[in-house]
C-alpha atoms as a PDB file:
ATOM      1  CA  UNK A   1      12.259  12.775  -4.798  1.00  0.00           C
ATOM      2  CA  UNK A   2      10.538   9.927  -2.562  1.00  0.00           C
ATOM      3  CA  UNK A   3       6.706   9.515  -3.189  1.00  0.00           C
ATOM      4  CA  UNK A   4       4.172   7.688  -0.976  1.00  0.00           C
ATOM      5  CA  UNK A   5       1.730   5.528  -3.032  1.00  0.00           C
ATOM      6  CA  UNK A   6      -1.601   4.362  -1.317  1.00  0.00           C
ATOM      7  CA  UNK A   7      -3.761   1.626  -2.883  1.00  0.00           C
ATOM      8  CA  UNK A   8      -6.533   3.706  -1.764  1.00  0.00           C
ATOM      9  CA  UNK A   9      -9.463   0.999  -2.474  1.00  0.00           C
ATOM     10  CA  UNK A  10     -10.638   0.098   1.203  1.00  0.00           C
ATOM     11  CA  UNK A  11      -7.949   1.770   2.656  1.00  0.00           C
ATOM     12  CA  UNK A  12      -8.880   2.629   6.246  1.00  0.00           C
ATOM     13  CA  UNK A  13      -5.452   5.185   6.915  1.00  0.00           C
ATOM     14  CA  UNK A  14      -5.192   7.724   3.708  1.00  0.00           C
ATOM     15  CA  UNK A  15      -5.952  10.774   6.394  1.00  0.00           C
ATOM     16  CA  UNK A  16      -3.238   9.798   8.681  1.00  0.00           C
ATOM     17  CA  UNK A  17      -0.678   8.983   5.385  1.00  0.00           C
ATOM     18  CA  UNK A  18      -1.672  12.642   4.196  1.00  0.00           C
ATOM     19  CA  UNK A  19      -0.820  14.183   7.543  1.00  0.00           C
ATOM     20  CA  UNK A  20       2.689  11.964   7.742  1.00  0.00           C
ATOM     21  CA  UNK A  21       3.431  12.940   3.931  1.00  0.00           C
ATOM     22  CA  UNK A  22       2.725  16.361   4.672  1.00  0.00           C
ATOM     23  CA  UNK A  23       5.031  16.223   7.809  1.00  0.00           C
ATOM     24  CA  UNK A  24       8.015  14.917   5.490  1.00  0.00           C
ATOM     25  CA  UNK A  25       6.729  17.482   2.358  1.00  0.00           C
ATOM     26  CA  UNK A  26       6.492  14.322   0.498  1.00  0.00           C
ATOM     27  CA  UNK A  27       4.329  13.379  -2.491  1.00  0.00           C
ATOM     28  CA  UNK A  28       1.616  11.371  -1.988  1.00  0.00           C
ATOM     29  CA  UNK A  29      -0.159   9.588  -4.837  1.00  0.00           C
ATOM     30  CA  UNK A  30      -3.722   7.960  -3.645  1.00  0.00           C
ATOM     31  CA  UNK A  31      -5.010   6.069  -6.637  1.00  0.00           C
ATOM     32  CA  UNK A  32      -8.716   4.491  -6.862  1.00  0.00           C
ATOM     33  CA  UNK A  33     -10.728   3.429  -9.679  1.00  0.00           C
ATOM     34  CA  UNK A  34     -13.061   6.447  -8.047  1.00  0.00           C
ATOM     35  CA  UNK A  35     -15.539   6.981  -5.117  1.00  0.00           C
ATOM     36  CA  UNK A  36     -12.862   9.139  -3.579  1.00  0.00           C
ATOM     37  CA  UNK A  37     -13.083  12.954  -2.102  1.00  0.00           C
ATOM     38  CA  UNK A  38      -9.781  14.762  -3.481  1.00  0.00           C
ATOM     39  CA  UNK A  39      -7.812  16.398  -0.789  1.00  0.00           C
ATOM     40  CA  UNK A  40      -7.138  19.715  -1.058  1.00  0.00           C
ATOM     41  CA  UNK A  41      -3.557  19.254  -0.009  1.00  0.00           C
ATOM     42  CA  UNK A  42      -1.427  20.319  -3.310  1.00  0.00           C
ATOM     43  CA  UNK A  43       1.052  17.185  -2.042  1.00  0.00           C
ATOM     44  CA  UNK A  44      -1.298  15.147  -2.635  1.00  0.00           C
ATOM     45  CA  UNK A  45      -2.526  14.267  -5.721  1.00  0.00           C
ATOM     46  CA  UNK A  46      -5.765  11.970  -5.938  1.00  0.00           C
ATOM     47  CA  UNK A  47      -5.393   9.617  -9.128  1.00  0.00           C
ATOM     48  CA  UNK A  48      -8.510   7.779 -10.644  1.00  0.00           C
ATOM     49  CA  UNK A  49      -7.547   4.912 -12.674  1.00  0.00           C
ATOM     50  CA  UNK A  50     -10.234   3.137 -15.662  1.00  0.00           C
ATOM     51  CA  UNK A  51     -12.177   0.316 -13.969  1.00  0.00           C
ATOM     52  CA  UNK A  52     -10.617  -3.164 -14.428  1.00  0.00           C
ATOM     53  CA  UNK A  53      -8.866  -5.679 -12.265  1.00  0.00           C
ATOM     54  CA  UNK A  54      -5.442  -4.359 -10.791  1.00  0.00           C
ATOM     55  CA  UNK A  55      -5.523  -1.516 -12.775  1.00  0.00           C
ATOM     56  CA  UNK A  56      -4.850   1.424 -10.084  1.00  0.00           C
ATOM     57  CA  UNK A  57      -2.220  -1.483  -9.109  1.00  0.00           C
ATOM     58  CA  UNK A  58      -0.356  -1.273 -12.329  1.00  0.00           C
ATOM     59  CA  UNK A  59      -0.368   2.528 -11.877  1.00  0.00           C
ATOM     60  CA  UNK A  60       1.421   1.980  -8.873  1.00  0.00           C
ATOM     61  CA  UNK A  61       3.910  -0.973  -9.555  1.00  0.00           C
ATOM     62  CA  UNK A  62       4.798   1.049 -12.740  1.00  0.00           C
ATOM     63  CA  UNK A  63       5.528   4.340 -11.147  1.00  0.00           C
ATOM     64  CA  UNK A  64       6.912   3.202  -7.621  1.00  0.00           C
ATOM     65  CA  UNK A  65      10.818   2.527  -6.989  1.00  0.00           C
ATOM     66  CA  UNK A  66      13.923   2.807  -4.476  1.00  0.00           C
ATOM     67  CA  UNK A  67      12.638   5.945  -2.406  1.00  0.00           C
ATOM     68  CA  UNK A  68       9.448   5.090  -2.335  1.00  0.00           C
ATOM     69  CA  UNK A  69       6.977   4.241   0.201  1.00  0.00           C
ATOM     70  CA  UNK A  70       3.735   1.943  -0.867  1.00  0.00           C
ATOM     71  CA  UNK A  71       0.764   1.276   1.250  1.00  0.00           C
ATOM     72  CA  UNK A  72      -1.339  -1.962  -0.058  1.00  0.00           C
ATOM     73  CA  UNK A  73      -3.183  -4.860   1.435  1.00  0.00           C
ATOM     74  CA  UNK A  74      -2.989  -6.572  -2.326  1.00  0.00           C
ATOM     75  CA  UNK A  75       0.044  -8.980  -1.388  1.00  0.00           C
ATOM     76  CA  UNK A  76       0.919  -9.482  -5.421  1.00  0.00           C
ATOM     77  CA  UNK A  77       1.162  -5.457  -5.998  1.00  0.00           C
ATOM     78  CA  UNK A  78       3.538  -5.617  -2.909  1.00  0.00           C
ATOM     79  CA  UNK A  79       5.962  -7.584  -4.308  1.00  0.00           C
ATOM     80  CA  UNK A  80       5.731  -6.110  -7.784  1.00  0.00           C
ATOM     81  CA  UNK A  81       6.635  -2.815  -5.575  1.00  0.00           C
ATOM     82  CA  UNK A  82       9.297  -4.738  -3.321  1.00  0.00           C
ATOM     83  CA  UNK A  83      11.064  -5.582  -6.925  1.00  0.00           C
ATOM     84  CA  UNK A  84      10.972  -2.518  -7.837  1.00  0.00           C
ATOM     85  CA  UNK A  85      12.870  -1.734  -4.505  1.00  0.00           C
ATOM     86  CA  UNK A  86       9.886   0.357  -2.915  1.00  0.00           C
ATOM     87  CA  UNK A  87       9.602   0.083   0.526  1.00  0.00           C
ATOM     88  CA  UNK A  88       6.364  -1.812   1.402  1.00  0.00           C
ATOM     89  CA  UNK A  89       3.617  -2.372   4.237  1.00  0.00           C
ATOM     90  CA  UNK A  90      -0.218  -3.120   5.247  1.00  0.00           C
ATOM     91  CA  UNK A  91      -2.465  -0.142   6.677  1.00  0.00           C
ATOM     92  CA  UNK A  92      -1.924  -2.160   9.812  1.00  0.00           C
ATOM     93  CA  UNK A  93       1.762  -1.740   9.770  1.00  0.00           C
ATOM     94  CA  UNK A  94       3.107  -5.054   9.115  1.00  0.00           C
ATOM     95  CA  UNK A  95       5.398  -4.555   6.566  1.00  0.00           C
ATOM     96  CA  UNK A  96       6.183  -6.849   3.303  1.00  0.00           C
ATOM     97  CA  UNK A  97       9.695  -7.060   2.548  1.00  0.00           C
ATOM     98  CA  UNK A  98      11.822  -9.625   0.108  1.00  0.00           C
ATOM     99  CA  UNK A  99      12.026 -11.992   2.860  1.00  0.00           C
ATOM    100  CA  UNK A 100       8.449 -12.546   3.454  1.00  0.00           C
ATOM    101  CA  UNK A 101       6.614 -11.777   0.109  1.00  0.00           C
ATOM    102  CA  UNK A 102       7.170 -15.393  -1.098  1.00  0.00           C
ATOM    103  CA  UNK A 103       5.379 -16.729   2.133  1.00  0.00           C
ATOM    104  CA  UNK A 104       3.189 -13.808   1.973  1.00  0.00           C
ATOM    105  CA  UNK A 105       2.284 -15.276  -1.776  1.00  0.00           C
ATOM    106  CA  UNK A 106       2.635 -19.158  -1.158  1.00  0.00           C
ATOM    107  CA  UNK A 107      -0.155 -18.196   1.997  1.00  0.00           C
ATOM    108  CA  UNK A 108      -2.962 -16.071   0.495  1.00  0.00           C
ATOM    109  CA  UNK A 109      -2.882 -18.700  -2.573  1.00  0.00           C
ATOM    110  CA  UNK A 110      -3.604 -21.641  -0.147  1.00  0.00           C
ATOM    111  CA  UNK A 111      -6.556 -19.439   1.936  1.00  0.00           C
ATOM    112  CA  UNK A 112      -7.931 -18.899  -1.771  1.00  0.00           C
ATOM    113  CA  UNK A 113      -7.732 -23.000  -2.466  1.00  0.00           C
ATOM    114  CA  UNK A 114      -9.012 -23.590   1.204  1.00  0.00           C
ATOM    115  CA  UNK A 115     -12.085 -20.946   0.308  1.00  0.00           C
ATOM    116  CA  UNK A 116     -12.953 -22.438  -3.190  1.00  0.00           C
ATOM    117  CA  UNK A 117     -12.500 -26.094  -1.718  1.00  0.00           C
ATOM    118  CA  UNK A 118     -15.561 -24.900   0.812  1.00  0.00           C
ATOM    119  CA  UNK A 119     -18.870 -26.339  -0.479  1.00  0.00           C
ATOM    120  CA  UNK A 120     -20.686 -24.426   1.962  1.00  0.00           C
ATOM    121  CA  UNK A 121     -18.502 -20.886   1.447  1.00  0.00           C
ATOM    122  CA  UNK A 122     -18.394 -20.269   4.815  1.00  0.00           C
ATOM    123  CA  UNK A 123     -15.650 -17.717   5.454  1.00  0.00           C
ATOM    124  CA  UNK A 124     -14.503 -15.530   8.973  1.00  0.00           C
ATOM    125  CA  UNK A 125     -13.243 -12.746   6.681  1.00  0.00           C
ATOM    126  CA  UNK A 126     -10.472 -10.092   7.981  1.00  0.00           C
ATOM    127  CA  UNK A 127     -10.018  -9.362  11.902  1.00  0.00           C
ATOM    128  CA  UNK A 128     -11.411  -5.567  12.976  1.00  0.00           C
ATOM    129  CA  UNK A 129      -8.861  -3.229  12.166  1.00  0.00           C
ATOM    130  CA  UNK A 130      -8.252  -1.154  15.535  1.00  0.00           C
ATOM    131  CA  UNK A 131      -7.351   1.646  17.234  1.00  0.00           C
ATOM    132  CA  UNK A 132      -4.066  -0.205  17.850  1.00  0.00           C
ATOM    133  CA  UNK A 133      -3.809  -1.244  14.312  1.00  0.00           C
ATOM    134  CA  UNK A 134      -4.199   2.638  13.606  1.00  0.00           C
ATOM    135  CA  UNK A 135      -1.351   3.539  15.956  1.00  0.00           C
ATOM    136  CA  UNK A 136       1.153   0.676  14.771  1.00  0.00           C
ATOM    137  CA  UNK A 137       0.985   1.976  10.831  1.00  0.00           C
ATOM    138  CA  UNK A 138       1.401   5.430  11.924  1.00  0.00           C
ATOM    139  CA  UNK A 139       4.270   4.199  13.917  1.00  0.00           C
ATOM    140  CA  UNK A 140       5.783   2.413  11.246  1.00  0.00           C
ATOM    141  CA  UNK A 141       4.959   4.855   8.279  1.00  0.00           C
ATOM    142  CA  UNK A 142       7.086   7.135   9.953  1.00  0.00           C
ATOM    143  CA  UNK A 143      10.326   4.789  10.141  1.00  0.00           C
ATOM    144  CA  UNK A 144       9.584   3.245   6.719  1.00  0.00           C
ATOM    145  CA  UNK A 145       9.681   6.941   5.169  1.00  0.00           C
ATOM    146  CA  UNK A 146      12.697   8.040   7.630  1.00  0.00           C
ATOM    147  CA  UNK A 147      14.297   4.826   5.860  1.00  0.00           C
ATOM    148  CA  UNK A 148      13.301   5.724   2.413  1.00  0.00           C
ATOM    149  CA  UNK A 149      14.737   9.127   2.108  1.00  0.00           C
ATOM    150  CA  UNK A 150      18.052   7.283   3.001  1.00  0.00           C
ATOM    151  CA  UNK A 151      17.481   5.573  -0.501  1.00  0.00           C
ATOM    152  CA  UNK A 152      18.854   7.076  -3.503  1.00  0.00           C
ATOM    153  CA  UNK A 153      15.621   7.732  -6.083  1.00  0.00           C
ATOM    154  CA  UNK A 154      17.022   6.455  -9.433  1.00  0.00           C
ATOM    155  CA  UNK A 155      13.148   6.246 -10.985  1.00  0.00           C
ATOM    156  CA  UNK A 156      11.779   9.673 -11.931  1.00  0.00           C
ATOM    157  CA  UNK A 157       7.818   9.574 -11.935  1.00  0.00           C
END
């Protein structure tokens, strides 16, 4: 059975993932190291993970597999997922895939260089995310989970 995994941490688009997930009866696992309301939806399960660095991302990369559907804006827990053969994308609804993780990887480790090599720290920080932005991950959360449930499971969670 397919599951849908959110890296819920400053994810802007867990309401609309519940309502998709709940469209397709899927299982949706939303995993935070806490501050999170559980939903009352019994598809949804609300996980809270100890605190520590890329721990609710190890839940997920360890769990997650052909089938599945992962929503992260952490570009190294995407392409632990991809290898796993999860199906991948942003809350804005670009999606990672083995073709683009490596320059997905190669590009956020040059922005961190470029940010430590700043002696004044100066930084623009992420565009707005937008109504549009909203629209083009429900857009593609739909075809990404059509697209999964063509995928034989062969990880049981």
């Amino acid at each position: 059975m397919s599951a849908l995994y959110i890296d819920a941490d400053a994810c802007p688009v867990k309401e609309e993932a519940e309502r998709v997930a709940t469209r397709h009866k899927m299982k949706m696992y939303v995993v935070s190291n806490g501050g999170l309301r559980p939903s009352q939806n019994p598809l949804v399960e609300t996980v809270i993970v100890d605190a520590g660095a890329d721990v609710a991302d190890m839940w997920i990369a360890d769990r997650c597999g052909p089938g599945d559907v992962v929503v992260t804006g952490d570009i190294p827990l995407a392409a632990k997922c991809i290898a796993t053969g999860a199906r991948v994308l942003r809350h804005n609804g670009d999606v990672f895939s083995e073709r683009n993780i490596g320059q997905q990887l190669a590009m956020r480790d040059l922005m961190a260089d470029m940010r430590a090599a700043n002696p004044l720290g100066a930084g623009g920080g992420g565009k707005p995310f937008t109504k549009s932005d909203r629209s083009r991950f429900l857009d593609v959360l739909e075809r990404e989970i059509r697209a999964a449930g063509k995928s034989p499971r062969t990880q049981i969670s």
